[in-house]
Structures are given as structure tokens and as C-alpha cells.
PDB file of N, CA and C in Angstrom:
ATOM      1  N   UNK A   1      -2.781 -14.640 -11.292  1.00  0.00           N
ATOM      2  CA  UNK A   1      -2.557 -13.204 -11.362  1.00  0.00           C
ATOM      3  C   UNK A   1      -2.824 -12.542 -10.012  1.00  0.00           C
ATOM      4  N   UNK A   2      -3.899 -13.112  -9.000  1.00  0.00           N
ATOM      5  CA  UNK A   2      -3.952 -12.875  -7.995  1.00  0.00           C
ATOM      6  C   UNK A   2      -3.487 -12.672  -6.707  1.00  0.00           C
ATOM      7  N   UNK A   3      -2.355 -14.179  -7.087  1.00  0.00           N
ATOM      8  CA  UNK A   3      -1.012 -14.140  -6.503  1.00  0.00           C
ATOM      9  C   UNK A   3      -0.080 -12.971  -6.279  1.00  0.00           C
ATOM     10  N   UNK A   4       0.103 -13.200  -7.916  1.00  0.00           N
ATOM     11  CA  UNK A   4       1.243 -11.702  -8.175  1.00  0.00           C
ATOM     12  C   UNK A   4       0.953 -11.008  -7.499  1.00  0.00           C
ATOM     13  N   UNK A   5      -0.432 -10.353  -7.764  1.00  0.00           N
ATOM     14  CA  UNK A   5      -0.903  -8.554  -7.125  1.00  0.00           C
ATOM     15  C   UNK A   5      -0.622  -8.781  -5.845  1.00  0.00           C
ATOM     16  N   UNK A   6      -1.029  -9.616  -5.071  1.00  0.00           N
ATOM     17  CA  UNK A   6      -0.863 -10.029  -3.725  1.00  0.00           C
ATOM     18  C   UNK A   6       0.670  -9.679  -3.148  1.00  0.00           C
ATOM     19  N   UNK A   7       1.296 -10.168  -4.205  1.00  0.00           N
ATOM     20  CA  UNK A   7       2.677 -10.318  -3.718  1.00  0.00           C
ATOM     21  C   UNK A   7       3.556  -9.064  -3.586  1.00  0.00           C
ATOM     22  N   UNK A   8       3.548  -8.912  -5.120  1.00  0.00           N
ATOM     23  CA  UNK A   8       4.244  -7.603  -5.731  1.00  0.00           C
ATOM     24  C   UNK A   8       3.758  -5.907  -5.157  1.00  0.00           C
ATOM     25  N   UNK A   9       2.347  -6.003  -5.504  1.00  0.00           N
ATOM     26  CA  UNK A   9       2.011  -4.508  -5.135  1.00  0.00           C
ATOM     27  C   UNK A   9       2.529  -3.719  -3.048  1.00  0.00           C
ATOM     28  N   UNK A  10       2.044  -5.212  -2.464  1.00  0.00           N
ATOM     29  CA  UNK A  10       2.608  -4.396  -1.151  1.00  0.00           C
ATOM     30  C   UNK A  10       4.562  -3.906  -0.923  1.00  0.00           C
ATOM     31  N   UNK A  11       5.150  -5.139  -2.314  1.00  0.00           N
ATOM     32  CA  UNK A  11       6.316  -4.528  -1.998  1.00  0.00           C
ATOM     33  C   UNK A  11       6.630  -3.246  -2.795  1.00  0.00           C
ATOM     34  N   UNK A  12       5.647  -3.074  -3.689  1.00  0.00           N
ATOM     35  CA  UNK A  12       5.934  -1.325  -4.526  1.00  0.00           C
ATOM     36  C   UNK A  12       5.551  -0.446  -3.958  1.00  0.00           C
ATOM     37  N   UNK A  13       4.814  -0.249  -2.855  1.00  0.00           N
ATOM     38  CA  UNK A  13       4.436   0.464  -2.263  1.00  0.00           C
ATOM     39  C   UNK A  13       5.255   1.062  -1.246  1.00  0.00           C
ATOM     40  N   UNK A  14       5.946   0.089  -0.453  1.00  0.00           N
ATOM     41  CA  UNK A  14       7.037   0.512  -0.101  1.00  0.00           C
ATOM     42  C   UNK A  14       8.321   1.240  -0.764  1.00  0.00           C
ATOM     43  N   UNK A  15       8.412   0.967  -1.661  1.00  0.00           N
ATOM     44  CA  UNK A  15       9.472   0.938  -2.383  1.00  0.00           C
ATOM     45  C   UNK A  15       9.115   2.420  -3.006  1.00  0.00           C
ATOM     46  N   UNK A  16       8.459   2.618  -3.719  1.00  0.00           N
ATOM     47  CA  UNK A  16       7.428   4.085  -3.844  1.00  0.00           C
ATOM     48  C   UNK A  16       7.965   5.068  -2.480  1.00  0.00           C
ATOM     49  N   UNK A  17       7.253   4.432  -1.149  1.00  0.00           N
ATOM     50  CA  UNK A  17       7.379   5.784  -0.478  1.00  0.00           C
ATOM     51  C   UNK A  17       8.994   5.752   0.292  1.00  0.00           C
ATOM     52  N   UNK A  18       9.779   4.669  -0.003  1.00  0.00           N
ATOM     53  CA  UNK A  18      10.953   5.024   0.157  1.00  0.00           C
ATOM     54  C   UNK A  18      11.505   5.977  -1.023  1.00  0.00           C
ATOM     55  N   UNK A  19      11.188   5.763  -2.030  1.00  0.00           N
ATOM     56  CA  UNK A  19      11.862   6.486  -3.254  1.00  0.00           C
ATOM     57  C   UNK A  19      11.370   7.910  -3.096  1.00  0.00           C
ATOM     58  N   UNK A  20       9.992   8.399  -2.441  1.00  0.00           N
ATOM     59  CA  UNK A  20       9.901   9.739  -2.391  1.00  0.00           C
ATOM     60  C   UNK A  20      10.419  10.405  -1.172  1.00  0.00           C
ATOM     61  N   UNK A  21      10.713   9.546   0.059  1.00  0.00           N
ATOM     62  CA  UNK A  21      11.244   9.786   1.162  1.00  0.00           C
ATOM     63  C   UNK A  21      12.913  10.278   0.845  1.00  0.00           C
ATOM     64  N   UNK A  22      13.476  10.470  -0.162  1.00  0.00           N
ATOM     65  CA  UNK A  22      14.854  10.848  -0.875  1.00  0.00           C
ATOM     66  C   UNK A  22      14.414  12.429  -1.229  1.00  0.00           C
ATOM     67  N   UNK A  23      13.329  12.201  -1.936  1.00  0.00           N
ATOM     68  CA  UNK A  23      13.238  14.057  -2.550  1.00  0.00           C
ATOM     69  C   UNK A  23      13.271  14.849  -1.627  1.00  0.00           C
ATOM     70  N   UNK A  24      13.878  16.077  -2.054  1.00  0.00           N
ATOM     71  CA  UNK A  24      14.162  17.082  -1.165  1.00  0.00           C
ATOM     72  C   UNK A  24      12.915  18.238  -0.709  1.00  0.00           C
ATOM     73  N   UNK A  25      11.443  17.722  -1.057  1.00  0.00           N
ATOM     74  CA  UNK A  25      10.731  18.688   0.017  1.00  0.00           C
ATOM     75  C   UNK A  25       9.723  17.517   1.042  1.00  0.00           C
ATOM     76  N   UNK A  26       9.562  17.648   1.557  1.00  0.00           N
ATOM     77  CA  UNK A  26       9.065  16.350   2.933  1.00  0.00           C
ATOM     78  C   UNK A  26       7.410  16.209   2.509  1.00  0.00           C
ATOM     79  N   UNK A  27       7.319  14.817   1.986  1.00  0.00           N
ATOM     80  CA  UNK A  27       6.288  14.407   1.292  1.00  0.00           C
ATOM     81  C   UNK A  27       5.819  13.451   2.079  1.00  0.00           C
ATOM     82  N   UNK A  28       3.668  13.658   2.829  1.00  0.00           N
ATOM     83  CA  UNK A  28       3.948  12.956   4.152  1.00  0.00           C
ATOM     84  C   UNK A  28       3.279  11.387   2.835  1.00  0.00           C
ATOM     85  N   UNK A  29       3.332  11.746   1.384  1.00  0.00           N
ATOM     86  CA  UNK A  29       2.948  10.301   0.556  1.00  0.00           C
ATOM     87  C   UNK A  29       3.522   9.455   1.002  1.00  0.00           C
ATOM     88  N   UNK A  30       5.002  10.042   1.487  1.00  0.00           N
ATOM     89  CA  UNK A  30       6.057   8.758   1.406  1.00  0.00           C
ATOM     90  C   UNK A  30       5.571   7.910   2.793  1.00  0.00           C
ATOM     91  N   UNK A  31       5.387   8.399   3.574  1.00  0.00           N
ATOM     92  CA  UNK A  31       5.116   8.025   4.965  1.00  0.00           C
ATOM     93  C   UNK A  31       3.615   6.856   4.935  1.00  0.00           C
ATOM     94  N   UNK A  32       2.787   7.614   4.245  1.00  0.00           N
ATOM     95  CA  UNK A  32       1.720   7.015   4.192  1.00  0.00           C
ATOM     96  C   UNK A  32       2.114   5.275   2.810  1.00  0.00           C
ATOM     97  N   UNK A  33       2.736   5.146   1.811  1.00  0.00           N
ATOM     98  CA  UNK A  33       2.781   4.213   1.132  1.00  0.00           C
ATOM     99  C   UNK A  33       3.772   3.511   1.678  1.00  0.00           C
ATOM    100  N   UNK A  34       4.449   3.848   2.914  1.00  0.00           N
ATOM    101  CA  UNK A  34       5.258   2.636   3.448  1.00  0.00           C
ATOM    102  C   UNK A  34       4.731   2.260   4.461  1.00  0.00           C
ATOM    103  N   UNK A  35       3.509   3.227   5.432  1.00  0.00           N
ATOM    104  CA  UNK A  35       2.376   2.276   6.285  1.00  0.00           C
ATOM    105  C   UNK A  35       1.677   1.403   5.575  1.00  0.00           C
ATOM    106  N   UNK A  36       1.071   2.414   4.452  1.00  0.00           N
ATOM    107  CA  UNK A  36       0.397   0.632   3.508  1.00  0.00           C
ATOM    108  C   UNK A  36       0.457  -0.383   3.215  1.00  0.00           C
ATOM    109  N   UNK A  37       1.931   0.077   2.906  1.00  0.00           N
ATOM    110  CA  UNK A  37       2.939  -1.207   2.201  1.00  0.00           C
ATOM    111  C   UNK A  37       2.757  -2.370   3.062  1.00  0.00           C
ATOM    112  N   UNK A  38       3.080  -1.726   4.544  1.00  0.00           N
ATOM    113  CA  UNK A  38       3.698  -2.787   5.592  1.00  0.00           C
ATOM    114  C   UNK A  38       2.406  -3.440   6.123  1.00  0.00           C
ATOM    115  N   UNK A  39       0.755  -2.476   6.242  1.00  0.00           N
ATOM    116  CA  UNK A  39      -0.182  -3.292   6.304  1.00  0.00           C
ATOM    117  C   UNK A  39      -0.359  -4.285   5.056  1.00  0.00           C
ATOM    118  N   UNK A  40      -0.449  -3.918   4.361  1.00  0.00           N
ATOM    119  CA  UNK A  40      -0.797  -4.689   3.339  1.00  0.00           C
ATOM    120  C   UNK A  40       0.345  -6.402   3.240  1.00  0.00           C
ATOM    121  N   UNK A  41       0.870  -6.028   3.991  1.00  0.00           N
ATOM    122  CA  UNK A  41       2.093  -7.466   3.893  1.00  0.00           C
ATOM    123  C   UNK A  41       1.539  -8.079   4.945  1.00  0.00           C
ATOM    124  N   UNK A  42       0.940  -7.122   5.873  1.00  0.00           N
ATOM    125  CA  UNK A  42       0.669  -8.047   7.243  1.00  0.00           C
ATOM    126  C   UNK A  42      -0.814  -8.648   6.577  1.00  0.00           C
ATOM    127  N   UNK A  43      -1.483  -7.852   6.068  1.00  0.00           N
ATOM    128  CA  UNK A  43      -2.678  -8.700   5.783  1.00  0.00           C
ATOM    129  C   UNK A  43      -2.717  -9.661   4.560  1.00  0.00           C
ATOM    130  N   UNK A  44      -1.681  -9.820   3.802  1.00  0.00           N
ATOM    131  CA  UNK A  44      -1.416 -10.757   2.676  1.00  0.00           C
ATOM    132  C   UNK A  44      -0.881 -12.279   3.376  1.00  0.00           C
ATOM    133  N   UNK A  45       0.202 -11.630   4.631  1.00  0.00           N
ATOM    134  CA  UNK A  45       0.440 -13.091   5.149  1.00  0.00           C
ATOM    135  C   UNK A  45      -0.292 -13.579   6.046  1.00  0.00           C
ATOM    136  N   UNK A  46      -1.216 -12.731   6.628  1.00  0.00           N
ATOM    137  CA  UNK A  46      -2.306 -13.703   7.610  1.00  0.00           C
ATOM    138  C   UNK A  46      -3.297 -13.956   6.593  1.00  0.00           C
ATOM    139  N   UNK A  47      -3.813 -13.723   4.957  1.00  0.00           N
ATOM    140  CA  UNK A  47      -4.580 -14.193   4.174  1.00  0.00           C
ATOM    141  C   UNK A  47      -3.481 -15.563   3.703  1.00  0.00           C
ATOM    142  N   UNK A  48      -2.305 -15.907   3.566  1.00  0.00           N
ATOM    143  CA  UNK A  48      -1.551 -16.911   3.296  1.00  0.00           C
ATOM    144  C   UNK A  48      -1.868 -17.639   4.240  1.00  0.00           C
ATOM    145  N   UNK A  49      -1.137 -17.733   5.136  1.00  0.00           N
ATOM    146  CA  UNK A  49      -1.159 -18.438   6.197  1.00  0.00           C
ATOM    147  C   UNK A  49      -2.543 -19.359   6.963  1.00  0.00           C
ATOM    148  N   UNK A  50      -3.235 -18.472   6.875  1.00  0.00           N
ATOM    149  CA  UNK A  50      -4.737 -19.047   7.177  1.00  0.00           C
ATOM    150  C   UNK A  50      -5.934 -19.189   6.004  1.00  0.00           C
ATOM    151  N   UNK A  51      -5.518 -19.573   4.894  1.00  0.00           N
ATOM    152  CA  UNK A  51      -6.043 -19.556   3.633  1.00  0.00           C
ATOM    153  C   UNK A  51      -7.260 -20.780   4.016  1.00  0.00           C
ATOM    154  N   UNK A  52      -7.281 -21.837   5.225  1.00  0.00           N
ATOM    155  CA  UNK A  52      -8.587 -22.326   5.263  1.00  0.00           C
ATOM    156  C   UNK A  52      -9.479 -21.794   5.998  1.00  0.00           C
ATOM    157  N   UNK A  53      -9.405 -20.627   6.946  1.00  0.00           N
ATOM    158  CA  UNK A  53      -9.796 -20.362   7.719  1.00  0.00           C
ATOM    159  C   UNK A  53     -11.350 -19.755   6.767  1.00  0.00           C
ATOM    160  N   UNK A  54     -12.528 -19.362   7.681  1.00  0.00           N
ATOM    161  CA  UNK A  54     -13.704 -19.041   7.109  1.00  0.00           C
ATOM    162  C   UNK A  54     -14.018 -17.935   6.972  1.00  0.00           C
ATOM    163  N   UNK A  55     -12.800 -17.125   7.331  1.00  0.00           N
ATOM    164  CA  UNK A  55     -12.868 -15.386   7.210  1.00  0.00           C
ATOM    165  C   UNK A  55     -12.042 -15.481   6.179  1.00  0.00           C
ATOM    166  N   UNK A  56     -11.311 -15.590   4.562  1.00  0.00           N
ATOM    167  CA  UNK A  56     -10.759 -15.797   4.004  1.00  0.00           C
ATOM    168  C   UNK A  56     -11.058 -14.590   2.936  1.00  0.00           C
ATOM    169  N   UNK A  57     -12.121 -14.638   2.857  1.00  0.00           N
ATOM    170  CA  UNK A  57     -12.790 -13.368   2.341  1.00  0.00           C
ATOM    171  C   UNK A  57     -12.853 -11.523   2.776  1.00  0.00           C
ATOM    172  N   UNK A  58     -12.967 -11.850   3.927  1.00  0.00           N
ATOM    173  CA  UNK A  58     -12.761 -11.465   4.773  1.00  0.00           C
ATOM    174  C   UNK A  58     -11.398 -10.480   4.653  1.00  0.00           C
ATOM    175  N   UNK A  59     -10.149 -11.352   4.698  1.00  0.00           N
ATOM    176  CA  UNK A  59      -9.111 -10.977   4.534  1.00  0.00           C
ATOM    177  C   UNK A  59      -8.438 -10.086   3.771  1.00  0.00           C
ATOM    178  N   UNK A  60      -8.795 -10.815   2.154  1.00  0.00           N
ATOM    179  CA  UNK A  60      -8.617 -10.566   1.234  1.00  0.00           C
ATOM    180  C   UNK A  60      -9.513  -9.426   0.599  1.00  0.00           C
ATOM    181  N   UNK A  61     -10.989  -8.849   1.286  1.00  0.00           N
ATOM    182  CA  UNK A  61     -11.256  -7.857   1.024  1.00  0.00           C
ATOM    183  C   UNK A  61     -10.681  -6.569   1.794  1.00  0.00           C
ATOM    184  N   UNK A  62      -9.696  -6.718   2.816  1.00  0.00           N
ATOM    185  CA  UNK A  62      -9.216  -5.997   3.884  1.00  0.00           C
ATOM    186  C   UNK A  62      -7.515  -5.416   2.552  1.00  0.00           C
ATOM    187  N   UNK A  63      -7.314  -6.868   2.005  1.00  0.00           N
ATOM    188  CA  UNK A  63      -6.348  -6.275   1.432  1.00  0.00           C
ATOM    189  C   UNK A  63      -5.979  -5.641   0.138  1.00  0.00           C
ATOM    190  N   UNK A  64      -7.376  -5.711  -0.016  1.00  0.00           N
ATOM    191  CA  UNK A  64      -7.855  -4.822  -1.561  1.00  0.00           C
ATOM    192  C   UNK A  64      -8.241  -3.481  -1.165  1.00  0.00           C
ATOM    193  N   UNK A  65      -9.039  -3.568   0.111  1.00  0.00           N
ATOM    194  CA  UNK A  65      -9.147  -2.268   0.940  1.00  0.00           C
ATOM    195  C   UNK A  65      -8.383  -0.846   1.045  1.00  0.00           C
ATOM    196  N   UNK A  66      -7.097  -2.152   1.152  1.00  0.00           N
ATOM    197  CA  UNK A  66      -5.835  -1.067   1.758  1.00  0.00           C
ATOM    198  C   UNK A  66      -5.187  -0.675   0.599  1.00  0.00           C
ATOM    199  N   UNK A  67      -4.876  -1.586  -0.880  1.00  0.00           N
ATOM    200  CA  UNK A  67      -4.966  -1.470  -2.115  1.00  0.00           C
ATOM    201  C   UNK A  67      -5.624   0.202  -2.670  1.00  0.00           C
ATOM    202  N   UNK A  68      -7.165   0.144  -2.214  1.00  0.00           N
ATOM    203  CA  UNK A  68      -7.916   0.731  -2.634  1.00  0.00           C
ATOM    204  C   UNK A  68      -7.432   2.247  -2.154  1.00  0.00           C
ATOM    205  N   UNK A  69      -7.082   2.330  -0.774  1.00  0.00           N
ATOM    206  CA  UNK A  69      -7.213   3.775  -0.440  1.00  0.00           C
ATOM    207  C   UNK A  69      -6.058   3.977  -0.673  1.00  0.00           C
ATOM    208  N   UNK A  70      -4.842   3.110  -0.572  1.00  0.00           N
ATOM    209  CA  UNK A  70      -3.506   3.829  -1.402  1.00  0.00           C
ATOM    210  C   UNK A  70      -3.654   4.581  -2.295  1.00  0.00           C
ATOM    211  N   UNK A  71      -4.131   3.898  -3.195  1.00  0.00           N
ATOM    212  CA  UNK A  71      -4.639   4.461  -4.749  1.00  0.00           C
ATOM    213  C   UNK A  71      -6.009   6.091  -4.435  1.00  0.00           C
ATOM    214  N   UNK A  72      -6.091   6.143  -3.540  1.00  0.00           N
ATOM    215  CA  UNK A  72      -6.851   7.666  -3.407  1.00  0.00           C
ATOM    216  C   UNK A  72      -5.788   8.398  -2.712  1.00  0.00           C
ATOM    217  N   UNK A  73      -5.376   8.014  -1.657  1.00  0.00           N
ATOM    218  CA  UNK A  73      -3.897   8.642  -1.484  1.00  0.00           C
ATOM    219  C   UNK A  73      -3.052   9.167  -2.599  1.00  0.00           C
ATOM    220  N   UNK A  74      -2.962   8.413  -3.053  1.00  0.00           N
ATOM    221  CA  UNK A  74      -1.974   8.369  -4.113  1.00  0.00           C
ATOM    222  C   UNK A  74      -2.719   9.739  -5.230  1.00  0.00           C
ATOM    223  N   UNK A  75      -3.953   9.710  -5.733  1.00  0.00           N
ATOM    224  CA  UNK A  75      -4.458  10.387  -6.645  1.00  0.00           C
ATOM    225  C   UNK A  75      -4.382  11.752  -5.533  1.00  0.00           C
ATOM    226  N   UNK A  76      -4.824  11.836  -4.279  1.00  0.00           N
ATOM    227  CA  UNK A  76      -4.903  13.299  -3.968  1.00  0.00           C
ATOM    228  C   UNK A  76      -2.936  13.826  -3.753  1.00  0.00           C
ATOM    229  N   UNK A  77      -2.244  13.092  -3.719  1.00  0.00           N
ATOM    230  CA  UNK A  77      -0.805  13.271  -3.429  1.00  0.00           C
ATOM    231  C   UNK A  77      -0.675  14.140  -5.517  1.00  0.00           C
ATOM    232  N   UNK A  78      -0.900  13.506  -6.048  1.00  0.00           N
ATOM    233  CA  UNK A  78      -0.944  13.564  -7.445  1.00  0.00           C
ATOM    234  C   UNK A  78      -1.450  15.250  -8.052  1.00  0.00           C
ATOM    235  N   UNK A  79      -2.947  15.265  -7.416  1.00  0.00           N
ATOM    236  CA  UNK A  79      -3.376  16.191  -7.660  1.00  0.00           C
ATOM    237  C   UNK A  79      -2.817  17.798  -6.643  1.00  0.00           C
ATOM    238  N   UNK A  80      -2.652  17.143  -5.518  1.00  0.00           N
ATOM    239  CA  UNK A  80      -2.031  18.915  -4.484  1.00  0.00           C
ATOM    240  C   UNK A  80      -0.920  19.309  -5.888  1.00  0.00           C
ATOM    241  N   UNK A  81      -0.620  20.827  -5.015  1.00  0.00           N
ATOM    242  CA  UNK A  81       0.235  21.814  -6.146  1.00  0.00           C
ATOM    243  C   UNK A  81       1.623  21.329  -5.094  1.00  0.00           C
ATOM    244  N   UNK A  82       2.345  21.284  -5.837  1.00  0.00           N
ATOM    245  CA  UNK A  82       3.492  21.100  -5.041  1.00  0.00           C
ATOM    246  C   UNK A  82       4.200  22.774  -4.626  1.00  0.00           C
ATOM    247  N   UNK A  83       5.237  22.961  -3.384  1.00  0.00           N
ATOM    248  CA  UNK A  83       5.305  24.411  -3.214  1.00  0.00           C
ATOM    249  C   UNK A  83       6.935  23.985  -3.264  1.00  0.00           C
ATOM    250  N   UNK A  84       7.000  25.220  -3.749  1.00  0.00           N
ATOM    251  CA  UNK A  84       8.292  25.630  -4.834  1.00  0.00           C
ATOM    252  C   UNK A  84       9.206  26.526  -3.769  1.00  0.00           C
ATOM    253  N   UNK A  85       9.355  26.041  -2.381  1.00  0.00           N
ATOM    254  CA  UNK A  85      10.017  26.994  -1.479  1.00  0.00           C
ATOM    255  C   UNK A  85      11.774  26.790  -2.002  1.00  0.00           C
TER     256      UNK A  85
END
């Protein structure tokens, strides 16, 4: 299951702030969940790639990290009032 999340969530994230990067009032969410996205891929494949290495932990708490503050991003994007110009 660890896999999956690994895999899947950095590409929804992108995919997220491309899909809000379409709506018509300029949402800087979108901007911010496709930097995530793209860290979060960079730190999933240097946690792949170097999976013996002794920072492994390391890694993988970097990419729960970035996981983590999306998801506060995400809740304060959620909570602002949106303006109705």
C-alpha cells in the first residue's frame, strides 16, 4: 500500500493543480500542488533508486513531509472565501 501512495499521490497532485490551473479566477493552489507534485516525484525516485542507502528513512520522511504540507495547503486553499469578481 506504501508503494501505491508513493506512486499515485505525487501524480494527483499534479493533476489537481493542473485541473485548477483551467478555472477562471487565478488560484496560486494550482501552482503550489504542481511544485509538490514534482518534489514529491523527485523525492520518491531518489527514495527508489537508493532504497539501500542508510538515509532511507530519511527520504521517505521528506516525502511524507511534502505529503503533509500539501494537505495544509490544501485545507487553507479550502477554507479562504473565494472572491466573486
Amino acid at each position: 500500500m506504501g508503494l501505491l501512495t508513493y506512486l499515485f499521490i505525487p501524480v494527483f497532485m499534479i493533476l489537481i493543480g493542473l485541473g485548477l490551473k483551467r478555472s477562471p479566477n487565478n488560484n496560486p493552489f494550482s501552482l503550489q500542488s504542481i511544485v509538490f507534485g514534482a518534489v514529491s516525484i523527485f523525492l520518491v525516485s531518489i527514495l527508489v533508486t537508493n532504497s539501500a542507502s542508510e538515509y532511507i528513512g530519511l527520504y521517505q520522511r521528506m516525502v511524507e513531509s511534502a505529503f503533509a504540507i500539501w494537505i495544509i495547503f490544501c485545507a487553507m486553499a479550502i477554507k479562504k472565501p473565494v472572491d466573486k469578481n
